[in-house]
Each structure stands twice: as C-alpha cells, then as structure tokens.
N, C-alpha and C. Protein backbone atom coordinates (compact mmCIF):
# COMPACT_ATOMS: atom_id res chain seq x y z
N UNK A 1 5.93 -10.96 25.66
CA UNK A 1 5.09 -10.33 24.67
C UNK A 1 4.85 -8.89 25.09
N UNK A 2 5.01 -8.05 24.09
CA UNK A 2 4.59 -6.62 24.44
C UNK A 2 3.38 -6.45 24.85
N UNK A 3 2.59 -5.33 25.51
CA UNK A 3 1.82 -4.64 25.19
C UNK A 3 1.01 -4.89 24.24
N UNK A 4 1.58 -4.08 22.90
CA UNK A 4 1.24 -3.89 21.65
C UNK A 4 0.24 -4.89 21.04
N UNK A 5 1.54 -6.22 21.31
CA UNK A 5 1.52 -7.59 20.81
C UNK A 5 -0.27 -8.25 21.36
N UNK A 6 -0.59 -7.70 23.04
CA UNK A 6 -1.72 -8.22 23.71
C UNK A 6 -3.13 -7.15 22.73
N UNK A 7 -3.04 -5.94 22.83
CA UNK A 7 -3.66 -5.61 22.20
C UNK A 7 -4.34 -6.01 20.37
N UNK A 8 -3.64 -6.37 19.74
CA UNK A 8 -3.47 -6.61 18.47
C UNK A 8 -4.31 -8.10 18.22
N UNK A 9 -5.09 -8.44 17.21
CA UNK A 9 -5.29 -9.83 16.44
C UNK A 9 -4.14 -10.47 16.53
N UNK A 10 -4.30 -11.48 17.10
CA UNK A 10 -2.86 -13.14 16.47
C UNK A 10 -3.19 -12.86 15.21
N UNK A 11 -2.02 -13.02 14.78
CA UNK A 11 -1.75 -13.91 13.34
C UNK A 11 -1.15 -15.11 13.23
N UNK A 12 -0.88 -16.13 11.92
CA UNK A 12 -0.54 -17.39 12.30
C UNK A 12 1.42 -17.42 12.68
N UNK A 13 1.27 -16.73 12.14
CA UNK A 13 3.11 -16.21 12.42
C UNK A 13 3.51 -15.81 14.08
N UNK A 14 2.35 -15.45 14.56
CA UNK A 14 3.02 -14.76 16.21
C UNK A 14 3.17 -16.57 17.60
N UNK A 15 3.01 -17.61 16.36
CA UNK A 15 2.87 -19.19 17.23
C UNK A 15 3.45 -20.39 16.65
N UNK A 16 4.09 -21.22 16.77
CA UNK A 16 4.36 -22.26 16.19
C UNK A 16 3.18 -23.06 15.58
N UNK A 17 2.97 -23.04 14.70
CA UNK A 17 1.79 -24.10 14.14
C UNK A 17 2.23 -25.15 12.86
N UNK A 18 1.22 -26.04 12.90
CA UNK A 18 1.35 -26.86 11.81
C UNK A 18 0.14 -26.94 11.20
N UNK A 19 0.45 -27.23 9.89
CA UNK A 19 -0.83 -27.88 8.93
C UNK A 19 -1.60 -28.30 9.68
N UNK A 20 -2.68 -28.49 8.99
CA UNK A 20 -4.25 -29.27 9.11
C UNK A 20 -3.09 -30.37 8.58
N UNK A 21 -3.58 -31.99 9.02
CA UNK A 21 -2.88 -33.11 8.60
C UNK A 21 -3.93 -33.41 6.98
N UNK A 22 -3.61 -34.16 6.53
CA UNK A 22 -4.34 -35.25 5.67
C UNK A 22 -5.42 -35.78 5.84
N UNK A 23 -5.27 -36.30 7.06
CA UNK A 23 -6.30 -36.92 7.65
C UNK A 23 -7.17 -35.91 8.42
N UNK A 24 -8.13 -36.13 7.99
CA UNK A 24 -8.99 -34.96 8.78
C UNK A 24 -10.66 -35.20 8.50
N UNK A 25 -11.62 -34.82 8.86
CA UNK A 25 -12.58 -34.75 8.24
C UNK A 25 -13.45 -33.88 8.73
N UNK A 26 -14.69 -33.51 8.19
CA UNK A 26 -15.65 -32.49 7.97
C UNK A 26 -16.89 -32.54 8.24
N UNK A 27 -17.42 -31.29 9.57
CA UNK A 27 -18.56 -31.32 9.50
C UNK A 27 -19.13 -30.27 9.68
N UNK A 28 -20.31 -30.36 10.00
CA UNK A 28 -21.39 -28.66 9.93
C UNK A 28 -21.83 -28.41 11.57
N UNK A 29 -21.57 -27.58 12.02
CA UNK A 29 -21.41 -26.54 12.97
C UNK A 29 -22.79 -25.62 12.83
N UNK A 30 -23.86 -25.72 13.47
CA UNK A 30 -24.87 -25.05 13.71
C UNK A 30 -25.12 -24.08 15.10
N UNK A 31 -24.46 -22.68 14.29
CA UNK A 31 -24.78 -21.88 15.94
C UNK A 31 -24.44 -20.57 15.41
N UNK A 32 -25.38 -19.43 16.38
CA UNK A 32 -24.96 -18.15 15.94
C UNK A 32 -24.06 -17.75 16.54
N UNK A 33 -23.61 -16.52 16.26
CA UNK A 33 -22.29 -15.79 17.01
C UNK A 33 -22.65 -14.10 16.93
N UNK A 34 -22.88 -13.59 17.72
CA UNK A 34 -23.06 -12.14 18.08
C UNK A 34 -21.89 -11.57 17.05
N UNK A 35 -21.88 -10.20 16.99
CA UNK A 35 -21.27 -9.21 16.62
C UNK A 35 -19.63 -9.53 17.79
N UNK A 36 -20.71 -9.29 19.08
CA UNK A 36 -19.32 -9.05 19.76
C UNK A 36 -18.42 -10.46 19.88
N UNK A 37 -19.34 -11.68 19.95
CA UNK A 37 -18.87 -12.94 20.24
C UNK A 37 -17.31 -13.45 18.91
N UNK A 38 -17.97 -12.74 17.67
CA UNK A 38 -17.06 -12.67 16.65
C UNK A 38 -15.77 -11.93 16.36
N UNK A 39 -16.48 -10.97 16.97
CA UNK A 39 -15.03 -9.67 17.41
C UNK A 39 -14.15 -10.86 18.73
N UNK A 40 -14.31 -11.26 19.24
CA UNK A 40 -13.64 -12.01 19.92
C UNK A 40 -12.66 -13.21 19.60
N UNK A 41 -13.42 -13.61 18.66
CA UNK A 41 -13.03 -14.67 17.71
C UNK A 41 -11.90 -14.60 17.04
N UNK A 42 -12.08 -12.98 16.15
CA UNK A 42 -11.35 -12.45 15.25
C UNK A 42 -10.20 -11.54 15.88
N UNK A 43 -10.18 -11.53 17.24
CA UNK A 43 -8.98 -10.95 17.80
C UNK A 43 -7.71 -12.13 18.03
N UNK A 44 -8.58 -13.23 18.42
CA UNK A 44 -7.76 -14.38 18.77
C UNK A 44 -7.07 -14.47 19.88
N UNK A 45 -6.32 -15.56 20.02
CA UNK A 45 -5.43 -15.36 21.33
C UNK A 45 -4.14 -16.11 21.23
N UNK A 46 -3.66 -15.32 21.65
CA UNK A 46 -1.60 -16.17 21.79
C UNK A 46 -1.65 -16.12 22.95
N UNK A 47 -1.23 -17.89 23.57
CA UNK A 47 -1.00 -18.28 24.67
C UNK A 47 -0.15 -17.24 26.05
N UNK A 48 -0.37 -17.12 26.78
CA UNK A 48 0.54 -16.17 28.09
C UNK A 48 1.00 -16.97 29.05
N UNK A 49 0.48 -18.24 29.28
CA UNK A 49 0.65 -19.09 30.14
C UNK A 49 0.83 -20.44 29.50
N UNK A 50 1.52 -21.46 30.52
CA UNK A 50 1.89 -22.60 30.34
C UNK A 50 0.23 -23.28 30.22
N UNK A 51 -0.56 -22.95 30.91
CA UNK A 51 -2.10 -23.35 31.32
C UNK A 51 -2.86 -23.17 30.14
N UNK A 52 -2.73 -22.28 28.82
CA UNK A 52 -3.53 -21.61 28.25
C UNK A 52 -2.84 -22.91 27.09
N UNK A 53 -3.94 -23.77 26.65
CA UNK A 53 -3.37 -24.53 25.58
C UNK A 53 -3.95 -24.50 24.45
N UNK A 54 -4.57 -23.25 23.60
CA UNK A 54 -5.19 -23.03 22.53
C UNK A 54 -4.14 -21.85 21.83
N UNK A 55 -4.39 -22.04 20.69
CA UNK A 55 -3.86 -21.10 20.18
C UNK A 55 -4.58 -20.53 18.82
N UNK A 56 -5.13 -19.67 18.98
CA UNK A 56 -5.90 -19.01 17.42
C UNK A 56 -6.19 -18.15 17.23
N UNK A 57 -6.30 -17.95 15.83
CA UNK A 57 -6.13 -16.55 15.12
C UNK A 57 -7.51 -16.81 13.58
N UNK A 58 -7.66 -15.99 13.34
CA UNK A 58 -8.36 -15.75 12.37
C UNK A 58 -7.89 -15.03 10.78
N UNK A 59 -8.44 -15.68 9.79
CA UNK A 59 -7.77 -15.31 8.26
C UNK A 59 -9.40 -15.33 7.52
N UNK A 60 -9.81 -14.06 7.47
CA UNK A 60 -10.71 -13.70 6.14
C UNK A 60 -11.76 -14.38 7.32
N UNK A 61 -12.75 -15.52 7.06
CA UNK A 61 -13.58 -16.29 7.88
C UNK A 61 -13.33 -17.00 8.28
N UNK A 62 -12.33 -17.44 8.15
CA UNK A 62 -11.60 -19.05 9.04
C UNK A 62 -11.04 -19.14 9.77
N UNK A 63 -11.30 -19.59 11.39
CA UNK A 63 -10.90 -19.93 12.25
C UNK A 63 -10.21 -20.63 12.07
N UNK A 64 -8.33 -20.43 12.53
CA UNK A 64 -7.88 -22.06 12.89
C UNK A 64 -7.01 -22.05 14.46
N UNK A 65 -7.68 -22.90 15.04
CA UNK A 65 -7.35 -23.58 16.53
C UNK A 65 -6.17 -24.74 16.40
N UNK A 66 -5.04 -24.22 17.23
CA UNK A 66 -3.81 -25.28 17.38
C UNK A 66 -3.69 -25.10 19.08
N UNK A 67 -3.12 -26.44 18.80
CA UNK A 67 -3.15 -26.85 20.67
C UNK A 67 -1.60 -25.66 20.42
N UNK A 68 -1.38 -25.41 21.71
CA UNK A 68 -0.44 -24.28 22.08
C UNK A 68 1.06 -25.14 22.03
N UNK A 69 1.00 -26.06 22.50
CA UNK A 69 2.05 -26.63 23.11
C UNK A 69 3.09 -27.40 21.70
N UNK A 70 2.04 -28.23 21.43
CA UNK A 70 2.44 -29.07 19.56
C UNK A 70 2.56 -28.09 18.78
N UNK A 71 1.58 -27.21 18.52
CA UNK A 71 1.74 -26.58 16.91
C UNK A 71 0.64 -27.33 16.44
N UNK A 72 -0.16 -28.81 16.71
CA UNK A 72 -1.23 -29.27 16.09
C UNK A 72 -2.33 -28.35 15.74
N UNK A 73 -2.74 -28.41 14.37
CA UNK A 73 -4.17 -27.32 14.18
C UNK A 73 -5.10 -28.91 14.46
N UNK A 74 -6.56 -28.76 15.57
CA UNK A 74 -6.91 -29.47 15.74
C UNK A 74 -8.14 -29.24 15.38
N UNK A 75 -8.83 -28.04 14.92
CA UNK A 75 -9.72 -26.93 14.10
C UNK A 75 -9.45 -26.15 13.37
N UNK A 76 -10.57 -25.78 12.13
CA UNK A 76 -10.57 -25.13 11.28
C UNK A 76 -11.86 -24.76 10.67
N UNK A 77 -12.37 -23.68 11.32
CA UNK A 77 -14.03 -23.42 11.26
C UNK A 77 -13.97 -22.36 9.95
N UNK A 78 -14.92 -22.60 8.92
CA UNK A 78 -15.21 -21.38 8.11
C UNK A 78 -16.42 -20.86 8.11
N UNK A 79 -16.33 -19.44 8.38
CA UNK A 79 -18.05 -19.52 9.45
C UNK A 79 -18.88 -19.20 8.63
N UNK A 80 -19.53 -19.22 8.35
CA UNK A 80 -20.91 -18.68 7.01
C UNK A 80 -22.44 -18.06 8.02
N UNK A 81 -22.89 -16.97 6.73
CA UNK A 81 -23.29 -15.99 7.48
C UNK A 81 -24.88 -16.78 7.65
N UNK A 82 -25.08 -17.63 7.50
CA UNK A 82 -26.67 -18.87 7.72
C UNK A 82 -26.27 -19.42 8.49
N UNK A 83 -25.34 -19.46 9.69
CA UNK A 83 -25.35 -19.75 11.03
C UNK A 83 -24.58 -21.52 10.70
N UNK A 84 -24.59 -21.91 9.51
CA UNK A 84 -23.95 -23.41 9.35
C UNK A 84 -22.90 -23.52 8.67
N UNK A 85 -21.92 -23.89 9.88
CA UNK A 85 -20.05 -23.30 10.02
C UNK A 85 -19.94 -25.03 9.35
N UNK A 86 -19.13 -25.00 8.72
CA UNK A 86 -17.87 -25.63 7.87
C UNK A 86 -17.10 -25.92 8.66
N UNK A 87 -16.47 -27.57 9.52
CA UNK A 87 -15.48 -27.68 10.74
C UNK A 87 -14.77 -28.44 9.67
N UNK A 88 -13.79 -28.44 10.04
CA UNK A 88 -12.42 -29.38 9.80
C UNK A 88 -11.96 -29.76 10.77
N UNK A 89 -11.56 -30.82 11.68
CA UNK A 89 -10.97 -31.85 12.42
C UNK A 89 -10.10 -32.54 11.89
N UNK A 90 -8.77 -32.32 12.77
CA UNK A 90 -7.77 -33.24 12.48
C UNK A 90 -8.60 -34.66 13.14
N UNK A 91 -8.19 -35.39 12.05
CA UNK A 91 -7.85 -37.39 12.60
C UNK A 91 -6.73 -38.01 12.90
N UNK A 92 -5.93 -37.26 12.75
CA UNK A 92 -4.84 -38.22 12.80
C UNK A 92 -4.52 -38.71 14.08
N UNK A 93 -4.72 -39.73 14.32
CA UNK A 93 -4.45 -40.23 15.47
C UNK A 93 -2.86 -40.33 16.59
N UNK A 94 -2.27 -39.60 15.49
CA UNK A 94 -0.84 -38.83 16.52
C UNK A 94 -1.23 -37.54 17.02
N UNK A 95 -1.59 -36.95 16.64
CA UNK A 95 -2.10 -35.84 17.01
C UNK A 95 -3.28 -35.61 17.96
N UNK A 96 -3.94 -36.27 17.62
CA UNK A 96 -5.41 -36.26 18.02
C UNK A 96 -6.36 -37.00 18.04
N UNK A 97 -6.60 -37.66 19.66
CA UNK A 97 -7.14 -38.82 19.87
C UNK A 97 -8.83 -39.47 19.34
N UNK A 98 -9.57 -37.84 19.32
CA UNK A 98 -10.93 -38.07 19.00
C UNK A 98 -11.34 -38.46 17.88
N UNK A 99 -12.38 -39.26 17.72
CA UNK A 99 -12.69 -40.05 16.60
C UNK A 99 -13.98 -39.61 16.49
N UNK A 100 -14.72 -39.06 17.17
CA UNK A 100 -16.26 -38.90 17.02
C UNK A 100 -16.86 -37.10 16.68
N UNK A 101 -17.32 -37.19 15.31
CA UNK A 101 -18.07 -36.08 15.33
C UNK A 101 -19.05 -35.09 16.46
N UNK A 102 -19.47 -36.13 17.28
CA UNK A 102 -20.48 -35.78 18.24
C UNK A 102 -20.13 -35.03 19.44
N UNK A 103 -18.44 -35.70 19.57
CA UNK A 103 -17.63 -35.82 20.89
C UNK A 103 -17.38 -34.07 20.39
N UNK A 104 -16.68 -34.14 19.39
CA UNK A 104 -16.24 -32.37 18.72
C UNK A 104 -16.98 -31.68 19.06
N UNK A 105 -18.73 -32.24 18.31
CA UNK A 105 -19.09 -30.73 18.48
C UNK A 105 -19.69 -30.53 19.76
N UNK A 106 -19.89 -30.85 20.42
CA UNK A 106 -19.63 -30.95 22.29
C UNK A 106 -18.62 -29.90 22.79
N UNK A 107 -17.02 -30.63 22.84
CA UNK A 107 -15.83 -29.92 22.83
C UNK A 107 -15.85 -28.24 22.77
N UNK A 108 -16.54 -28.52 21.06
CA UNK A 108 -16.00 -27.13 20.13
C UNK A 108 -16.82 -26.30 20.44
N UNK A 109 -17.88 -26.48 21.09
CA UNK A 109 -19.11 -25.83 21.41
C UNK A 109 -18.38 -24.91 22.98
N UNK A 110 -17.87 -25.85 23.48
CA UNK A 110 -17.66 -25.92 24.75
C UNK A 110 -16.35 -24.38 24.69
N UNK A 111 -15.51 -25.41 23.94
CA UNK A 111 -14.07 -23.99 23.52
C UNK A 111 -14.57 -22.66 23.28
N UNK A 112 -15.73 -22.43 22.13
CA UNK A 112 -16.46 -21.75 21.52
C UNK A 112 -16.89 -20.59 22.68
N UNK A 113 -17.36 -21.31 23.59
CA UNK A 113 -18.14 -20.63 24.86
C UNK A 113 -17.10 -19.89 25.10
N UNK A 114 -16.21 -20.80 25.84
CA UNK A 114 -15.08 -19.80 26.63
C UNK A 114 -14.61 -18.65 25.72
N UNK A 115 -14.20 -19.08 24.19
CA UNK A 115 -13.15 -18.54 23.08
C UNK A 115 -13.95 -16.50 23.47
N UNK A 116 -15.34 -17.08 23.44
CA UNK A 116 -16.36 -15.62 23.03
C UNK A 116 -16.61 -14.88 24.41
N UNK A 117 -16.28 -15.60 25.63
CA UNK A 117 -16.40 -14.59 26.63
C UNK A 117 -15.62 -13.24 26.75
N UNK A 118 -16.45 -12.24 27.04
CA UNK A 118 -16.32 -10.82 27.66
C UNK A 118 -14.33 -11.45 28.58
N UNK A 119 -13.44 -10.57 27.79
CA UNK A 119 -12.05 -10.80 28.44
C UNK A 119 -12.06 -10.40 30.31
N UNK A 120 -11.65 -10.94 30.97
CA UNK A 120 -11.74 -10.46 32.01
C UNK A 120 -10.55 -9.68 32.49
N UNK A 121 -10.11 -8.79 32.61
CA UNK A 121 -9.31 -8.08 33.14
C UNK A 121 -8.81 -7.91 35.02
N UNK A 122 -8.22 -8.96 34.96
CA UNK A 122 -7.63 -9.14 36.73
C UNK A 122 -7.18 -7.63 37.31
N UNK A 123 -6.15 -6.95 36.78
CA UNK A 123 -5.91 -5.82 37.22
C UNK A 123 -6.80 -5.45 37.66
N UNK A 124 -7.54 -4.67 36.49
CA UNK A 124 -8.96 -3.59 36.54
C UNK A 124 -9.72 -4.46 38.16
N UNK A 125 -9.93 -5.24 37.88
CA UNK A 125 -10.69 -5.95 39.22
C UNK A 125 -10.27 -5.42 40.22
N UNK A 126 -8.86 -6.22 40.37
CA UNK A 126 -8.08 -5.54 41.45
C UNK A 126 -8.28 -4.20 42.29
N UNK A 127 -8.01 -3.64 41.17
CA UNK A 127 -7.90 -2.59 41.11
C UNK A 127 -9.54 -1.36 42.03
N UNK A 128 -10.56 -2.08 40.98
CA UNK A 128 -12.16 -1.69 41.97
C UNK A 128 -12.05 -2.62 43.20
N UNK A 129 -11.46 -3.51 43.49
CA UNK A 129 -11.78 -4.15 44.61
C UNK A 129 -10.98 -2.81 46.00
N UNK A 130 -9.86 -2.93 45.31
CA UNK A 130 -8.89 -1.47 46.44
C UNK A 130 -9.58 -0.39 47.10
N UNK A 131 -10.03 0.02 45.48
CA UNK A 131 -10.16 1.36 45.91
C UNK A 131 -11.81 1.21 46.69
N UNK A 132 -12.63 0.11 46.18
CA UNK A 132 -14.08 0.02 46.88
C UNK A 132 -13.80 -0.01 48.71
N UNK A 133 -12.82 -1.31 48.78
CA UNK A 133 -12.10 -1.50 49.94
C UNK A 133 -11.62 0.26 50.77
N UNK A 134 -11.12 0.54 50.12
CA UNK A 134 -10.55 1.83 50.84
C UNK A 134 -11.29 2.98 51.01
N UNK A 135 -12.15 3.12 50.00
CA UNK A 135 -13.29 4.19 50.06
C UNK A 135 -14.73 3.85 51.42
N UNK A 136 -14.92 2.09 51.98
CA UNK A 136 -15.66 1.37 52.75
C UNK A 136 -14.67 2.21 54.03
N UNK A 137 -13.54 2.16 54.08
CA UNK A 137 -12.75 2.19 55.42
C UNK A 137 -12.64 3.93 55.29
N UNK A 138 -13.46 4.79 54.35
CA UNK A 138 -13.32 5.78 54.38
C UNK A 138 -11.55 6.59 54.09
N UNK A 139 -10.55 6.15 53.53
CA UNK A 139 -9.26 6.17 52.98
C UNK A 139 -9.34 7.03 51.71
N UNK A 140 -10.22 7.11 50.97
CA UNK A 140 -10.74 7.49 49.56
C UNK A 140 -11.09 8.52 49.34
C-alpha cells in the first residue's frame, strides 16, 4: 500500500468484502462519539498486517465492519446524531458464530474503543525515544 493509500479514508473498493447476509438482525447502540472519535471512524482502516482482522470504511453515516480475512461484513452501524446508533449484525451462522445481542454490544463497544483511539505512530516514538536517548548521553 502506498503512502497516499495510508493517509486517505478506506473505501469499500480498497478490500475484499461481502454483503450484509440475509440473515441478520437489528439493534440500538447507545453511546456518544466525539468529533475526533468520529473523524477516526470516518477515516477507517485497511488491514497492514496479517494480525489486523477488521476492515472498515465509512459511506455518508454508515459504518460497515468486515472481518479482514473473509470479506464477512459482521457490522453495519448507522449513527444518528441522538447518540442511538442503528446496528446490523450478521446471523448467519457460517459466518458468524454470535447469537446474542448483549454479547455484540459488549464486543462492538469493545472494537468501538480501540476503532476511536488517538493512531499511534511507532516511528515518531522511535524516533523521540533516540533522540531523548542521545540528547541524555549529551550526543544532541
């Protein structure tokens, strides 16, 4: 992946995905989301690693989450601005083992967390760790 490509919003085209199945069903999602937590959201992410097994991008207000590896969309959040999000869950039980609303919004809460964290940049780290390192040993 370029550069370019890391900088930029996913779209659903930059990943293998599939439909939402048939089977699916629907529930309500109660939670706010910052300015920035959303900007995060709405940048999305295309997998870089074998480890990284989400894949999503954003269209207008709708989140949709596919495992990286299948192409399964296993979410599909439409977020509304009264804080009570619209989920879609695949059911299909080839796809996707969970059966419980409760278990999701646990999960999705959980994904949610990570999805909205501040990106961490390893380089840049690196990078202050060196030069802190070298400027301590007087090098700097």
């Amino acid at each position: 992946m370029t550069e370019d490509n890391r900088n930029r919003a996913a779209r659903r085209d930059d990943w293998k995905t599939l439909p939402l199945p048939a089977q699916h069903e629907t529930f309500v999602l109660r939670r706010d989301f910052s300015d920035e937590e959303m900007k995060a959201l709405r940048h999305g992410n295309i997998p870089q690693e074998m480890e990284d097994k989400w894949f999503w991008y954003m269209e207008g207000s709708t989140l949709w989450a596919h495992r990286s590896w299948t192409g399964y969309c296993i979410y599909q959040i439409d977020f509304r601005e009264d804080g009570a999000h619209l989920v879609t869950v695949n059911r299909d039980p080839e796809q996707y083992r969970c059966t419980s609303t409760e278990d999701d919004t646990v999960s999705l809460n959980k994904l949610l967390d990570w999805w909205t964290q501040p990106a961490y940049d390893h380089y840049h780290e690196w990078l202050s760790e060196t030069y802190d390192a070298l400027k301590k040993a007087g090098k700097a």
